[in-house]
Protein backbone atom coordinates (compact mmCIF):
# COMPACT_ATOMS: atom_id res chain seq x y z
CA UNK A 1 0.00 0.00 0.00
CA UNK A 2 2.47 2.04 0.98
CA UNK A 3 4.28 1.25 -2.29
CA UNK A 4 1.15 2.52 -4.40
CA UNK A 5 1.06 5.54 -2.49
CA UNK A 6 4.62 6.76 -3.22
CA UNK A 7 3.71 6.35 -7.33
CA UNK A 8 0.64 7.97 -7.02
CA UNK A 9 2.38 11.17 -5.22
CA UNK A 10 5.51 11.14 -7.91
CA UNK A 11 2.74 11.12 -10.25
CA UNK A 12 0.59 14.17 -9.34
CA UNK A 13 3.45 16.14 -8.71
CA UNK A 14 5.16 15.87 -11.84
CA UNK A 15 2.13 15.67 -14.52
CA UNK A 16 1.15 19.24 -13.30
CA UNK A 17 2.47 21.77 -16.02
CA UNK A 18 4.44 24.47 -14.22
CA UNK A 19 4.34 27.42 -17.39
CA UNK A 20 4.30 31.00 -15.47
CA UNK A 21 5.28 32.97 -12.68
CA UNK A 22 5.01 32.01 -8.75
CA UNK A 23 6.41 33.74 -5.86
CA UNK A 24 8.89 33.33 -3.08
CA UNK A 25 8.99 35.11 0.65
CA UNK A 26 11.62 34.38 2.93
CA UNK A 27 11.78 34.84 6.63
CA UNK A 28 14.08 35.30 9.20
CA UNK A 29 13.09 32.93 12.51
CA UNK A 30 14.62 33.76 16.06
CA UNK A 31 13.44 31.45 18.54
CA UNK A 32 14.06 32.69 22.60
CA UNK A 33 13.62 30.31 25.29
CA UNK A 34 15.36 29.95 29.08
CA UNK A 35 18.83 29.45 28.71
CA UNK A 36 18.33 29.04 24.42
CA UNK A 37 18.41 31.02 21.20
CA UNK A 38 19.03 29.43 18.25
CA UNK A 39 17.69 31.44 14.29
CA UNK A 40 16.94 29.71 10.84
CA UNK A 41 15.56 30.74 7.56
CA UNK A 42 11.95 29.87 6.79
CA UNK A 43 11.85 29.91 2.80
CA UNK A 44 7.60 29.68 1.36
CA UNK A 45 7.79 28.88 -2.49
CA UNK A 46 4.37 28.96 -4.27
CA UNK A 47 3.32 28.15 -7.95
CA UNK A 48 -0.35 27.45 -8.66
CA UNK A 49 -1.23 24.85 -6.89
CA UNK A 50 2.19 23.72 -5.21
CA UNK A 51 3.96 25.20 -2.54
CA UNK A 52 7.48 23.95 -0.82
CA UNK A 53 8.00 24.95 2.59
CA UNK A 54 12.12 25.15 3.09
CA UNK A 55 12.46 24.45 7.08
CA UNK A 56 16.53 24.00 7.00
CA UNK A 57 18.63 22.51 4.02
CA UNK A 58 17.44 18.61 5.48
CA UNK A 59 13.92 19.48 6.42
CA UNK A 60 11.18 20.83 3.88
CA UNK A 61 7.22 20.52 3.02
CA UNK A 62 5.80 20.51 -0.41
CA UNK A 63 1.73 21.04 -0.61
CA UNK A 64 -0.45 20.04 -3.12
CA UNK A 65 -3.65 22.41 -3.29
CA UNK A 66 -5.67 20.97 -5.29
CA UNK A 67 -5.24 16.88 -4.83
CA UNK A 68 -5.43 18.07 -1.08
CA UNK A 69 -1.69 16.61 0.27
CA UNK A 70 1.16 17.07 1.65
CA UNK A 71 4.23 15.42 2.46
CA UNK A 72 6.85 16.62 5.55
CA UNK A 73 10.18 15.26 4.09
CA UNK A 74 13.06 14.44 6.26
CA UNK A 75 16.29 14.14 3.76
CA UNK A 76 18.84 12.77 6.78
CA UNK A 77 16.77 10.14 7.30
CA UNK A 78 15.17 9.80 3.76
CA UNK A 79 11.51 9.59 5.12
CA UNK A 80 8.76 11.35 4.30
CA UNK A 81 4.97 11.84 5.91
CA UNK A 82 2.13 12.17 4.07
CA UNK A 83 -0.55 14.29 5.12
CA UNK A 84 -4.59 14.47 3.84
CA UNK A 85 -6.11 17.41 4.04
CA UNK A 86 -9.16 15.40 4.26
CA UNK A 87 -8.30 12.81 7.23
CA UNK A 88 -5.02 15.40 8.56
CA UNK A 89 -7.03 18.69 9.48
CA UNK A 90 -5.03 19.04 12.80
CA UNK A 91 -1.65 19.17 10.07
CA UNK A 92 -3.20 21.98 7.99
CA UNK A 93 -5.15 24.04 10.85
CA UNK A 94 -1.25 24.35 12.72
CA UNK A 95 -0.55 27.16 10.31
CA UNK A 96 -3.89 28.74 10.65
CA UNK A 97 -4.52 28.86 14.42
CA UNK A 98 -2.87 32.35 15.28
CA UNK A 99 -5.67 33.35 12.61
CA UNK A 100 -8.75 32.10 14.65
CA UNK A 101 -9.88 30.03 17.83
CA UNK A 102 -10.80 26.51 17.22
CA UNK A 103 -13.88 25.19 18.87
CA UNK A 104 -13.93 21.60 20.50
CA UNK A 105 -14.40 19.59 17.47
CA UNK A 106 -11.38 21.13 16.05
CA UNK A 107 -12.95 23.34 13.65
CA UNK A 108 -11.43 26.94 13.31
CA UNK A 109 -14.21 30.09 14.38
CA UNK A 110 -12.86 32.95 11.94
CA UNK A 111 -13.69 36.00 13.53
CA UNK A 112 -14.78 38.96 11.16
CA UNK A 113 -11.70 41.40 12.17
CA UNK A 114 -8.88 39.12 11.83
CA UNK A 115 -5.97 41.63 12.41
CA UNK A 116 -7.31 43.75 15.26
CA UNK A 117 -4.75 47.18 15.39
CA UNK A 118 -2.96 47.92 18.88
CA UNK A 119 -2.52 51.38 18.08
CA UNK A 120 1.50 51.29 17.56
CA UNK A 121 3.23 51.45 14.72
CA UNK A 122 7.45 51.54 13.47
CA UNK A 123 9.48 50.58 10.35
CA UNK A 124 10.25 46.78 9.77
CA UNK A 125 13.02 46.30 7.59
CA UNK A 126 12.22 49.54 5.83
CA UNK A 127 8.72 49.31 5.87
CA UNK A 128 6.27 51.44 7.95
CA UNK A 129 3.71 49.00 9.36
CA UNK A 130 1.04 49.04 12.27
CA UNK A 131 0.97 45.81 15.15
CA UNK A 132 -2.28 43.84 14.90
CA UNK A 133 -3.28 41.14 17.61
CA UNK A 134 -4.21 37.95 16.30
CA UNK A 135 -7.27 36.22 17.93
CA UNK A 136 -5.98 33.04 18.13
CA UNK A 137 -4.63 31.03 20.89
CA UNK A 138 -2.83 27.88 21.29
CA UNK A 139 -0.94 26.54 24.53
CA UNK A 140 -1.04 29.81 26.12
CA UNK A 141 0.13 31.55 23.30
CA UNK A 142 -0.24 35.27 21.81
CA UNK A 143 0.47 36.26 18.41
CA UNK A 144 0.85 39.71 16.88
CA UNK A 145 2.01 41.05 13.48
CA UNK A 146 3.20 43.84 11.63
CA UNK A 147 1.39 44.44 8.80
CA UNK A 148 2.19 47.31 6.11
CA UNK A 149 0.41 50.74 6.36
CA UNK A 150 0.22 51.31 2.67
CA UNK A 151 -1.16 48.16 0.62
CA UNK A 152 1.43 46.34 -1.51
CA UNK A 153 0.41 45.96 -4.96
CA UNK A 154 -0.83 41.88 -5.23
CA UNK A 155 0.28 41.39 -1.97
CA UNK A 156 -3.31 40.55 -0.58
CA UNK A 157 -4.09 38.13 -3.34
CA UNK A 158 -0.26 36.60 -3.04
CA UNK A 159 -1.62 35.93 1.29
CA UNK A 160 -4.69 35.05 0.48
CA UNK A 161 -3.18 32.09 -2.26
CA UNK A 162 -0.94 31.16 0.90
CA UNK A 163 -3.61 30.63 3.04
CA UNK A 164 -5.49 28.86 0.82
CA UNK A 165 -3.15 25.94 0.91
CA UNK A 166 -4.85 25.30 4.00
CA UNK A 167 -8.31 26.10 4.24
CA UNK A 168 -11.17 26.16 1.66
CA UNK A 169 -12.81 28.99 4.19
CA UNK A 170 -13.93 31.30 1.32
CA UNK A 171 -14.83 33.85 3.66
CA UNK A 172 -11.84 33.76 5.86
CA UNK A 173 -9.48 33.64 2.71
CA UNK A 174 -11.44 36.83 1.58
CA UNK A 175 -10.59 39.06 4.79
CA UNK A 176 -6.74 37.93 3.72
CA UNK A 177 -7.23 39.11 0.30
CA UNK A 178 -8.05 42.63 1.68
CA UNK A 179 -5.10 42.59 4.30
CA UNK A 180 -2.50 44.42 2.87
CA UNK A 181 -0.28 41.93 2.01
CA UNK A 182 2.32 39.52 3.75
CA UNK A 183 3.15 40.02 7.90
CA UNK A 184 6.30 42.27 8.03
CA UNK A 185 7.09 40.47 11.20
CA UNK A 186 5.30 37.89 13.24
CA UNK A 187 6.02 37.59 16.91
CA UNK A 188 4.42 34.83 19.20
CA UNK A 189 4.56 34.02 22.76
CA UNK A 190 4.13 30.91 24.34
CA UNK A 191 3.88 30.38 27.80
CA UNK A 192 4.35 27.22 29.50
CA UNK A 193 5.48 25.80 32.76
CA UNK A 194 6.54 28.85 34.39
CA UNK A 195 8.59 29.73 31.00
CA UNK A 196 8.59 31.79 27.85
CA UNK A 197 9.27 30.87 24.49
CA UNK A 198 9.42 33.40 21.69
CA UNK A 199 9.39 33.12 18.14
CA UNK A 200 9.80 36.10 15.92
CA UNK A 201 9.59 35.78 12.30
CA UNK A 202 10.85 38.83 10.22
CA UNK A 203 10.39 39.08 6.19
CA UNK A 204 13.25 39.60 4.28
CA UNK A 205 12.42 38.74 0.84
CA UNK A 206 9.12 39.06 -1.18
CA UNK A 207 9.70 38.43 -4.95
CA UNK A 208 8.45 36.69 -8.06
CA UNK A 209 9.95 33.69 -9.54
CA UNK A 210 9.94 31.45 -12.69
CA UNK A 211 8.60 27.83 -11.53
CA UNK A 212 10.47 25.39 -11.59
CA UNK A 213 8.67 21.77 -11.34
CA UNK A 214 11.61 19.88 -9.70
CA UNK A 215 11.44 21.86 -6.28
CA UNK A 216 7.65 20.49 -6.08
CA UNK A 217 8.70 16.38 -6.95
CA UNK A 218 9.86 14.28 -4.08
CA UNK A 219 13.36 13.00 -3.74
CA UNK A 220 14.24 9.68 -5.17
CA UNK A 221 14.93 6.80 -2.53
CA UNK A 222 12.66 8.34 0.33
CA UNK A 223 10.48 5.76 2.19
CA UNK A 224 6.79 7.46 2.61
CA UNK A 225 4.67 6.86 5.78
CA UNK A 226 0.78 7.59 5.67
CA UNK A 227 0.03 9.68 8.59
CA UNK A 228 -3.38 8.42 10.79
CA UNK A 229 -6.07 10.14 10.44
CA UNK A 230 -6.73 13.48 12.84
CA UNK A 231 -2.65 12.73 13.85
CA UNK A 232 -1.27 15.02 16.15
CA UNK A 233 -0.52 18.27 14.39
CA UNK A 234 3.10 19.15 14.15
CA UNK A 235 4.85 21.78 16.50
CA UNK A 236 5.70 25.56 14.44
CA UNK A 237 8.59 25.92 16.84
């Protein structure tokens, strides 16, 4: 089984035709915690309906939109887990939880003002922006971004896209389109057993790209695992 499953993904991912443009953000991750700090690069790639998720030069996700999968590859240890976004909900709704609360079936409650202002405002990486609070929370957490004062040409239909890797929420994906464009700078706080984690991501790179179908096809020689359905979703930081 496991066997038929690895041809079937090598097969959707490389019959798609990749002609046109897609677009790449980068961001800068610093992660504070009690006696750590550590930093990596978080690269997003997205063309139509694929997107690759580089995590570290070992570690990367690639998302299929519109056969609804996605596979979290591990290249030191040649694995790979596959993900439904039919029977893997917790996976997808990971990304999206800063975005909205979840109620106790696991389903996320957009609210109708997703980036609710604080009232301050300064200049990330050469852009003036103004902090929002997000509504979500998860373990304790709080999440705010910086989002840019003046909207950036595309930029809410480029988040929106984004977003839509992991939820079909039309009306939720149309408050993104209106946002005015990609976080600046995402901080969130976690606290937990009398300590503080922090993770602040920073953009540093917003641009188009030509698409390329090989970043989108999995590896040769990498054993694929199915995950079980409504798995435990994987940890952001």
């Amino acid at each position: 089984m496991k066997r038929f499953y690895f041809f079937i993904a090598i097969f959707v991912l490389t019959a798609f035709s990749f002609a046109g443009e897609g677009f790449q953000a980068t961001y800068s991750v610093k992660v504070t915690s009690p006696g750590n700090h550590y930093g990596y690069e978080e690269k997003i790639t997205v063309c139509g309906d694929f997107m690759r998720f580089q995590l570290s030069s070992d570690s990367f996700l690639i998302f299929n939109r519109k056969k609804g999968l996605a596979w979290k590859v591990n290249m030191k240890e040649k694995t790979a887990i596959a993900y439904s976004f039919q029977d893997n909900q917790p996976f997808y709704q990971q990304f999206l939880i800063p975005y909205g609360l979840m109620d106790d079936a696991g389903q996320l409650i957009f609210p109708q003002v997703v980036f609710k202002r604080t009232g301050n405002r300064k200049v990330v990486s050469g852009v003036p922006c103004f902090e929002a609070k997000l509504p979500g929370e998860f373990m304790n957490s709080t999440t705010t971004v910086w989002m840019p004062e003046k909207s950036v040409k595309g930029g809410g239909d480029r988040f929106s896209h984004f977003m839509s890797f992991f939820t079909k929420n039309e009306d939720f994906l149309d408050l993104i389109r209106h946002a005015t464009g990609f976080p600046r700078r995402i901080t969130a706080t976690v606290r937990l057993n009398n300590s503080v984690t922090v993770n602040r991501q920073t953009l540093v790179n917003l641009k188009k790209i030509s698409c390329k179908a090989d970043m989108f096809v999995l590896p040769g020689g990498i054993k694929i695992q199915k995950a079980a359905p409504a798995g435990v979703p994987l940890k952001r930081f």
